[in-house]
C-alpha atoms as a PDB file:
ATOM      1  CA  UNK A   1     -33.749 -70.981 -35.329  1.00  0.00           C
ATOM      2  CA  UNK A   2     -35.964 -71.671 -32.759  1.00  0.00           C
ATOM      3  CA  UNK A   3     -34.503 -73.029 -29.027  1.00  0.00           C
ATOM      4  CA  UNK A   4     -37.053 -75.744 -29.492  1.00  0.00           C
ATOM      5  CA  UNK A   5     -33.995 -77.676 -32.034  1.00  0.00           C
ATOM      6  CA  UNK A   6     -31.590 -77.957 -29.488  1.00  0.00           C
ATOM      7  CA  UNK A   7     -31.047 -81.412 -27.853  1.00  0.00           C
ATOM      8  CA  UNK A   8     -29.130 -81.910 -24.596  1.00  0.00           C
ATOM      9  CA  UNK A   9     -26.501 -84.324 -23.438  1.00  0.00           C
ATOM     10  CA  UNK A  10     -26.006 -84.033 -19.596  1.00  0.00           C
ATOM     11  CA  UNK A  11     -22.764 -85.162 -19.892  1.00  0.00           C
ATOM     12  CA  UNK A  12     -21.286 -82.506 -22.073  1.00  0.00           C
ATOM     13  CA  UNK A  13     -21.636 -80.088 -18.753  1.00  0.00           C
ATOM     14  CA  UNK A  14     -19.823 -82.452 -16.458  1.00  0.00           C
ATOM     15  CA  UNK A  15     -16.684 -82.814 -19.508  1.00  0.00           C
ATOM     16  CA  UNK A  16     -16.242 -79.599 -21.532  1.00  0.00           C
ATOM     17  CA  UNK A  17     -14.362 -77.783 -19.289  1.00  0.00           C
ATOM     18  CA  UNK A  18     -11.679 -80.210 -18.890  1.00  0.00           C
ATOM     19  CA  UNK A  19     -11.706 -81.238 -22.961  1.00  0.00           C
ATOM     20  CA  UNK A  20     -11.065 -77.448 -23.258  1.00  0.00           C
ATOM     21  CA  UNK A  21      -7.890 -77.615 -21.596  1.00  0.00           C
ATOM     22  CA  UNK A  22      -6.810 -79.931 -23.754  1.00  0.00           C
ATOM     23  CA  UNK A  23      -7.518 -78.560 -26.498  1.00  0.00           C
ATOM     24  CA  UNK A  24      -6.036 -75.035 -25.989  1.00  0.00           C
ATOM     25  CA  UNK A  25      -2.549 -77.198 -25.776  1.00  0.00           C
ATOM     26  CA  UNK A  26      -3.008 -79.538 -29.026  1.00  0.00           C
ATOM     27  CA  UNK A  27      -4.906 -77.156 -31.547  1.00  0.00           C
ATOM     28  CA  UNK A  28      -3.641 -74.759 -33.525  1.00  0.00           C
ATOM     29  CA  UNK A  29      -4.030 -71.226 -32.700  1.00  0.00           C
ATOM     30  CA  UNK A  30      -6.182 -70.339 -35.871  1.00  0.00           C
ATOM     31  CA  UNK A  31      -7.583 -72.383 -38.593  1.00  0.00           C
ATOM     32  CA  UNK A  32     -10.228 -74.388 -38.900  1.00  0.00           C
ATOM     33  CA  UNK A  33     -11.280 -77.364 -36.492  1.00  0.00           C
ATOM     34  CA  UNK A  34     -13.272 -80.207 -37.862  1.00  0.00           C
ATOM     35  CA  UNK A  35     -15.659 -82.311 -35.661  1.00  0.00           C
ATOM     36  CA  UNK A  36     -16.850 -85.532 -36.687  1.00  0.00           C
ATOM     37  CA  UNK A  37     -20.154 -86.557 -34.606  1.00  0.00           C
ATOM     38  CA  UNK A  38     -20.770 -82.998 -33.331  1.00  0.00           C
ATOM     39  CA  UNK A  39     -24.099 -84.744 -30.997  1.00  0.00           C
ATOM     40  CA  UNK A  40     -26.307 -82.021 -30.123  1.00  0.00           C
ATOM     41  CA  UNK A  41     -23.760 -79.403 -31.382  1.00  0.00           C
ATOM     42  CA  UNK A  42     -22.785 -78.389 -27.539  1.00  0.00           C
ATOM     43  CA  UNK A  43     -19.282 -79.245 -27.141  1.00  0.00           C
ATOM     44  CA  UNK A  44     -18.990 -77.245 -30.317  1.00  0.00           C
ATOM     45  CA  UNK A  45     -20.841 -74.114 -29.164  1.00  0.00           C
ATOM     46  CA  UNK A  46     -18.594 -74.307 -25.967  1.00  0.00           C
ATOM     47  CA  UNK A  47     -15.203 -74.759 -27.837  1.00  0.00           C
ATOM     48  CA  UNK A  48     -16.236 -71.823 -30.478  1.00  0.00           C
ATOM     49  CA  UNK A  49     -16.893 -69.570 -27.724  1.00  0.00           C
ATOM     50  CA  UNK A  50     -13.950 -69.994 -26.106  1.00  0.00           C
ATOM     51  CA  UNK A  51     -11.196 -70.320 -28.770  1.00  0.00           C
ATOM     52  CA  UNK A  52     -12.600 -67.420 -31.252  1.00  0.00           C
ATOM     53  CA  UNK A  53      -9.766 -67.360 -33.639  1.00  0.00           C
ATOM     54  CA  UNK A  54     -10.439 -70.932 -34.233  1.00  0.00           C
ATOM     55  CA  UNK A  55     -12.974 -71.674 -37.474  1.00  0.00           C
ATOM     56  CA  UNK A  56     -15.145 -74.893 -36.235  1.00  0.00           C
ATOM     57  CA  UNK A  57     -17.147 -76.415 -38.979  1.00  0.00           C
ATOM     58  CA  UNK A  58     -19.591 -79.611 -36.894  1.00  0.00           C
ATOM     59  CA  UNK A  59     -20.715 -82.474 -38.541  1.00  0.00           C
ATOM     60  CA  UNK A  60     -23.085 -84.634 -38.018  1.00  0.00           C
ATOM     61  CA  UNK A  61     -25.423 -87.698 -40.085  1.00  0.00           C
ATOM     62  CA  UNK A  62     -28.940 -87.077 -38.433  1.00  0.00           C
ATOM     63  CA  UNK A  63     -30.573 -83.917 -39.507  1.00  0.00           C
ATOM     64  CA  UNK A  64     -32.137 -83.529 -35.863  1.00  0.00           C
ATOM     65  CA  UNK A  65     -28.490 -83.169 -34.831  1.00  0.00           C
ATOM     66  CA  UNK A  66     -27.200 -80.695 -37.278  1.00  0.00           C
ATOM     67  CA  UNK A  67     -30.527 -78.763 -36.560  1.00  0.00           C
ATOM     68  CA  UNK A  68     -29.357 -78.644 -33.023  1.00  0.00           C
ATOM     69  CA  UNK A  69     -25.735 -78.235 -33.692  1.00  0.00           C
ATOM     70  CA  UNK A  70     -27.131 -74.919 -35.483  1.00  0.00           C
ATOM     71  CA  UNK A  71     -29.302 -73.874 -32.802  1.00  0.00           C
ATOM     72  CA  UNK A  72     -26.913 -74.172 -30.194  1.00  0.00           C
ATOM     73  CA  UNK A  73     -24.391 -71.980 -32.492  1.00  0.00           C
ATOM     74  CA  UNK A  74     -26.361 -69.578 -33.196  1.00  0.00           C
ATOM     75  CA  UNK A  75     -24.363 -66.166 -33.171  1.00  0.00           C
ATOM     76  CA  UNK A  76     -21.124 -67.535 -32.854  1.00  0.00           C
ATOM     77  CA  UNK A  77     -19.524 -66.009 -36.195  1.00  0.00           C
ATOM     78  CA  UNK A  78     -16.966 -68.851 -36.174  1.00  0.00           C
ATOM     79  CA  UNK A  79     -19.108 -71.663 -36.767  1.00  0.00           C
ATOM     80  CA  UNK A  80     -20.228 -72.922 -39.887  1.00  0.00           C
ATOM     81  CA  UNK A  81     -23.171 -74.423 -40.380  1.00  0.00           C
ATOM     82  CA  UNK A  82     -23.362 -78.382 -39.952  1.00  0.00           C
ATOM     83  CA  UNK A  83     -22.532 -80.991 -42.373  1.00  0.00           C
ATOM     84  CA  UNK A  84     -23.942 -84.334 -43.118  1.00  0.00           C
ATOM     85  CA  UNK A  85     -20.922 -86.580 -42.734  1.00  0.00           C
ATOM     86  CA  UNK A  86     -20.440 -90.577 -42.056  1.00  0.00           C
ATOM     87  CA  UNK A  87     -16.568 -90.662 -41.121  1.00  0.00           C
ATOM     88  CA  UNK A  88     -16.862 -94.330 -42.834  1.00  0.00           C
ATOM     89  CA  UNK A  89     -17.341 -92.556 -46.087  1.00  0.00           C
ATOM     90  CA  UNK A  90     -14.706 -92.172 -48.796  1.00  0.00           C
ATOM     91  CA  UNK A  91     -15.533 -88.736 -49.447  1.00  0.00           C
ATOM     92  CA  UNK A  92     -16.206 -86.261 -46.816  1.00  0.00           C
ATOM     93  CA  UNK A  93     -17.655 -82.768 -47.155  1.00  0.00           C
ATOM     94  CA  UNK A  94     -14.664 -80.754 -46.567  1.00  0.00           C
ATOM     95  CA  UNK A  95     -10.992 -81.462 -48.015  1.00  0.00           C
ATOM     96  CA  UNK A  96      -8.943 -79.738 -45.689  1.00  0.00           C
ATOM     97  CA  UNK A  97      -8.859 -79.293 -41.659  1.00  0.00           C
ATOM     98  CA  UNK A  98      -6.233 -77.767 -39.242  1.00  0.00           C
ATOM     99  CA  UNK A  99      -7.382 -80.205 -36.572  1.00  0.00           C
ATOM    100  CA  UNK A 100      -9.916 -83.169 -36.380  1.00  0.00           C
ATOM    101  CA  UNK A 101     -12.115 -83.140 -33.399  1.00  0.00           C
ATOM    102  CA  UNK A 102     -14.227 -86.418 -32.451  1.00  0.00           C
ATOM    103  CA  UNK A 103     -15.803 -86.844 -29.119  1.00  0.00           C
ATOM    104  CA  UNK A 104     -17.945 -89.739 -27.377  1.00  0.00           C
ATOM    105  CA  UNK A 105     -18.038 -91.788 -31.025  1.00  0.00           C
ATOM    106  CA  UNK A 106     -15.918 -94.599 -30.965  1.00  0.00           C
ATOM    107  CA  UNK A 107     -17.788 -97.153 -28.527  1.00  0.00           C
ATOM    108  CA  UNK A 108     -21.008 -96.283 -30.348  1.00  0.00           C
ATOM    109  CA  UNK A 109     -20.160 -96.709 -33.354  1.00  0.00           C
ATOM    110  CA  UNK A 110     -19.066 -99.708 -35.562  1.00  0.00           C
ATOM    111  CA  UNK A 111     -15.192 -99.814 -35.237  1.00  0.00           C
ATOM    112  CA  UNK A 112     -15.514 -99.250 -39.170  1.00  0.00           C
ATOM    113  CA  UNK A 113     -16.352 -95.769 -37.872  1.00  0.00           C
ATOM    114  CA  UNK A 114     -13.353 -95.053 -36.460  1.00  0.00           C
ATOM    115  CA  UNK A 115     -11.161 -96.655 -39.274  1.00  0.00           C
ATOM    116  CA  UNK A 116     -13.176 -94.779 -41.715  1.00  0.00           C
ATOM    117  CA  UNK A 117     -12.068 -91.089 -39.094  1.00  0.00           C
ATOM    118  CA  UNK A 118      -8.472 -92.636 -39.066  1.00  0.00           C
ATOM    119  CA  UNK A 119      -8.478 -92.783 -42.767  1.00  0.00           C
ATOM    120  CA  UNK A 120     -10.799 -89.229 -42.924  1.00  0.00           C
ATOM    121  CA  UNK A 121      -8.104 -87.686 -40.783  1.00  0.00           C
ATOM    122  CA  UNK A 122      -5.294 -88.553 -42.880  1.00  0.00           C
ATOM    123  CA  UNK A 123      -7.218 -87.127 -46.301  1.00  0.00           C
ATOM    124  CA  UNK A 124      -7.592 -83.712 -44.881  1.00  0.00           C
ATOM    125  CA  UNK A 125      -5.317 -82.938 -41.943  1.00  0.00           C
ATOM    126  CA  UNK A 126      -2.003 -81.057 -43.259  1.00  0.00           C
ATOM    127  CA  UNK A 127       1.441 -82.670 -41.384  1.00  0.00           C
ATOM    128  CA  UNK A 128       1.514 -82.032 -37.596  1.00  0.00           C
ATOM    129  CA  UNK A 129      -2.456 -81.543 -37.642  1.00  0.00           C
ATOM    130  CA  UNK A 130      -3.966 -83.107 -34.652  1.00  0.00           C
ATOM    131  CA  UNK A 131      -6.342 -85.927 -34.767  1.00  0.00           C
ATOM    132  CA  UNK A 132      -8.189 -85.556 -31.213  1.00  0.00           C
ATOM    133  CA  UNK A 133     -10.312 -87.980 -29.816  1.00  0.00           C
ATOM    134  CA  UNK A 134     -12.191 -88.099 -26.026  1.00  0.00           C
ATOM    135  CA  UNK A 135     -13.830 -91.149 -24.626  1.00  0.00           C
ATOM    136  CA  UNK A 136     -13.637 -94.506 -22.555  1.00  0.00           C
ATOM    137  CA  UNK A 137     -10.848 -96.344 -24.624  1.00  0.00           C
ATOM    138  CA  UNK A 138      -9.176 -99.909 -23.229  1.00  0.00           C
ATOM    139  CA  UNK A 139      -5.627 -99.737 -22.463  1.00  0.00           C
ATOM    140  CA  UNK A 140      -2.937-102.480 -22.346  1.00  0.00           C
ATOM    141  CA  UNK A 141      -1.837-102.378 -18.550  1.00  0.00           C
ATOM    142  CA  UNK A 142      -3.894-100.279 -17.391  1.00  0.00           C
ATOM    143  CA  UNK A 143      -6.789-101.976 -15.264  1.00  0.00           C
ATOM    144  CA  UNK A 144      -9.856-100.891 -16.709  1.00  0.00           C
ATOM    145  CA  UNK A 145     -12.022 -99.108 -14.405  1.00  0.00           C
ATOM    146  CA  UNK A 146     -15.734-101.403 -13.320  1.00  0.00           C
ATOM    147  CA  UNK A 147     -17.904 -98.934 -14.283  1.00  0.00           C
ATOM    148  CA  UNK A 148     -16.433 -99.119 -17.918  1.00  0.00           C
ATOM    149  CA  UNK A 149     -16.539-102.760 -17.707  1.00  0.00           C
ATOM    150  CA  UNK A 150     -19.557-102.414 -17.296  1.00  0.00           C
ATOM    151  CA  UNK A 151     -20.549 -99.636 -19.693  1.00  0.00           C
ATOM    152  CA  UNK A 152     -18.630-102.371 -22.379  1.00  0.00           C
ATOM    153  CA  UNK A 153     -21.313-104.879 -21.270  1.00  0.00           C
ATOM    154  CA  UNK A 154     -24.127-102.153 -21.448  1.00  0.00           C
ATOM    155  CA  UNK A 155     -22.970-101.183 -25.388  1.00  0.00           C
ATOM    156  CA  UNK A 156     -22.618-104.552 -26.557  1.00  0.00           C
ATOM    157  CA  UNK A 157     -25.812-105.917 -25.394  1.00  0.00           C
ATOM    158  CA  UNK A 158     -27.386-102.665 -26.951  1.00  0.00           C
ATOM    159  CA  UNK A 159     -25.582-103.833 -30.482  1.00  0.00           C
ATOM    160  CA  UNK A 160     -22.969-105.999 -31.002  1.00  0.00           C
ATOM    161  CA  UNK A 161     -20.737-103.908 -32.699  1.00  0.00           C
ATOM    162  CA  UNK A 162     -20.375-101.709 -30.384  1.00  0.00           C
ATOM    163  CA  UNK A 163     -18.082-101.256 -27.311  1.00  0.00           C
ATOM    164  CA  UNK A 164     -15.155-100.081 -25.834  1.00  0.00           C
ATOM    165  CA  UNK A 165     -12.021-100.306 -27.686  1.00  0.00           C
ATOM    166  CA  UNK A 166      -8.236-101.081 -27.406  1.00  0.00           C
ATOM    167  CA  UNK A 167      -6.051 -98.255 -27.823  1.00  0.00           C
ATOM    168  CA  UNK A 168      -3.456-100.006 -29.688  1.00  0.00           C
ATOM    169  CA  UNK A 169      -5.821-101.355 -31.873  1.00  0.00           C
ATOM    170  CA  UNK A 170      -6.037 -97.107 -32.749  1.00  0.00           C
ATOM    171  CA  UNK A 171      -2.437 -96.267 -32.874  1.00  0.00           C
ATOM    172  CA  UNK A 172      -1.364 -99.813 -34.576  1.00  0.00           C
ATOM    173  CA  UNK A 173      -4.032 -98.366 -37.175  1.00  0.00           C
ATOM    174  CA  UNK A 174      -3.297 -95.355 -37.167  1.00  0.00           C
ATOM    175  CA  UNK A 175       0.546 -95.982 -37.655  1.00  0.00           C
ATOM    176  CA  UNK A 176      -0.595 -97.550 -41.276  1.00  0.00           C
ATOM    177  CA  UNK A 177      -2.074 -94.138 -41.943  1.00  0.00           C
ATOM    178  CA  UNK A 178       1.024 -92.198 -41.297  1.00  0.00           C
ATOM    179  CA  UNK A 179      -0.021 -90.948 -37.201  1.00  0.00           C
ATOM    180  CA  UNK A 180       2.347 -90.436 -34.815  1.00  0.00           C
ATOM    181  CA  UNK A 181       2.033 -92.137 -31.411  1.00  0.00           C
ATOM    182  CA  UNK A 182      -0.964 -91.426 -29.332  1.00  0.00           C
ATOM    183  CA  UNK A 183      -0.484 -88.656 -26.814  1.00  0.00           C
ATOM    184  CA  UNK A 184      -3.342 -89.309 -23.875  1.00  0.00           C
ATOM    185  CA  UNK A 185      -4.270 -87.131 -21.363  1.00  0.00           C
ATOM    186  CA  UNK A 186      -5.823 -88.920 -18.496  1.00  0.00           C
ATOM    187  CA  UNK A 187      -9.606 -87.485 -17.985  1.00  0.00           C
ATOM    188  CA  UNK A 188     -12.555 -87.289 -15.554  1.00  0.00           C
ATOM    189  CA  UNK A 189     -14.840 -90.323 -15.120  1.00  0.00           C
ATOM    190  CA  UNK A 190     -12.521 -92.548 -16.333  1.00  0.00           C
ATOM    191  CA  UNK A 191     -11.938 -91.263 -19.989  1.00  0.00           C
ATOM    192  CA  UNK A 192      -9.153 -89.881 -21.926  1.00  0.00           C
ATOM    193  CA  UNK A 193      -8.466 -87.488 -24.920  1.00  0.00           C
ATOM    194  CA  UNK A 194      -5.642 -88.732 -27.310  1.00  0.00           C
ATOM    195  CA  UNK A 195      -4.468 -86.634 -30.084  1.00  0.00           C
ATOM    196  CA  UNK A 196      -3.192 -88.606 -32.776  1.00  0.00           C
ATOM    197  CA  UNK A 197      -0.896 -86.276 -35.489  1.00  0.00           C
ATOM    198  CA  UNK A 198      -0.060 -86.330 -38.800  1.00  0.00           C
ATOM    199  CA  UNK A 199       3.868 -87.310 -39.098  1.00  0.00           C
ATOM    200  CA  UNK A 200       5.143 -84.664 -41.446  1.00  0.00           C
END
């Protein structure tokens, strides 16, 4: 596939590094890795390379973006080719992960995005699989930072269902799906990965 497919998100430069190192804690050391919203397919490319006993399969529901998820994998024998998915769906593509991956969707999304992952993640993960999500997320006592203020105002003037959201809103919802607590990592730039698991 030509280079010409492959979009670019500056930001995936500035964070994969340091959403690496969490993952090399939280996933699994083989199986296969699920990501909901793979973007422009670099995050996966980056993770793939790095973690080669790992199986990633991206997904994502523009076919500009899976074109691009494939052009950026291109040669890395443990990537799959992308997937059409909406997480909000009650059917996805595959039927069984080791580990759900979703980065960068849940403040531009509808929250029925993320309830439709939370509910996703629970069809296919086995018990103990991790559920891992990066991004800006609100936090009860914990002062939220201006510049996310701000990027909440930003969202939600763009479309009104989007924005930031509460992280207890995730776990209390989560908790109905049979998730463990929320383990967050505090993250560059004010974000944070939290790895939601399966209770066995």
């Amino acid at each position: 596939m030509s280079d010409d497919a492959r979009l670019s998100a500056p930001a995936v430069a500035r964070n994969r590094d340091a959403i690496l190192a969490v993952l090399r804690r939280v996933l699994p050391e083989t199986g296969l890795v699920l990501e909901v919203a793979s973007g422009s397919g670099e995050h996966c490319a980056h993770f793939a390379a790095a973690l080669p006993a790992l199986s990633f399969q991206p997904t994502e529901p523009s076919a500009e973006g899976r074109a691009s998820c494939d052009a950026w994998c291109a040669g890395l024998a443990n990537v799959r080719p992308a997937l059409p998915l909406d997480s909000a769906a009650e059917a996805w593509p595959v039927d069984h992960a080791d580990a759900v991956l979703c980065i960068n969707m849940a403040h531009i999304a509808p929250w029925s995005a993320t309830l439709g992952l939370l509910r996703g993640a629970a069809r296919v993960l086995p018990p103990g699989g991790p559920l891992v999500l990066y991004g800006p997320w609100l936090r009860d006592g914990v002062e939220t930072a201006p510049s996310n203020l701000d990027f909440d105002a930003s969202l939600r003037a763009r479309d009104p269902a989007w924005g930031l959201r509460r992280l207890e809103d995730l776990a209390g919802e989560g908790a109905t799906l049979g998730f463990a607590a929320p383990e967050v990592t505090e993250m560059p730039a004010n974000n944070v990965t939290v790895v939601l698991r399966r209770k066995p």
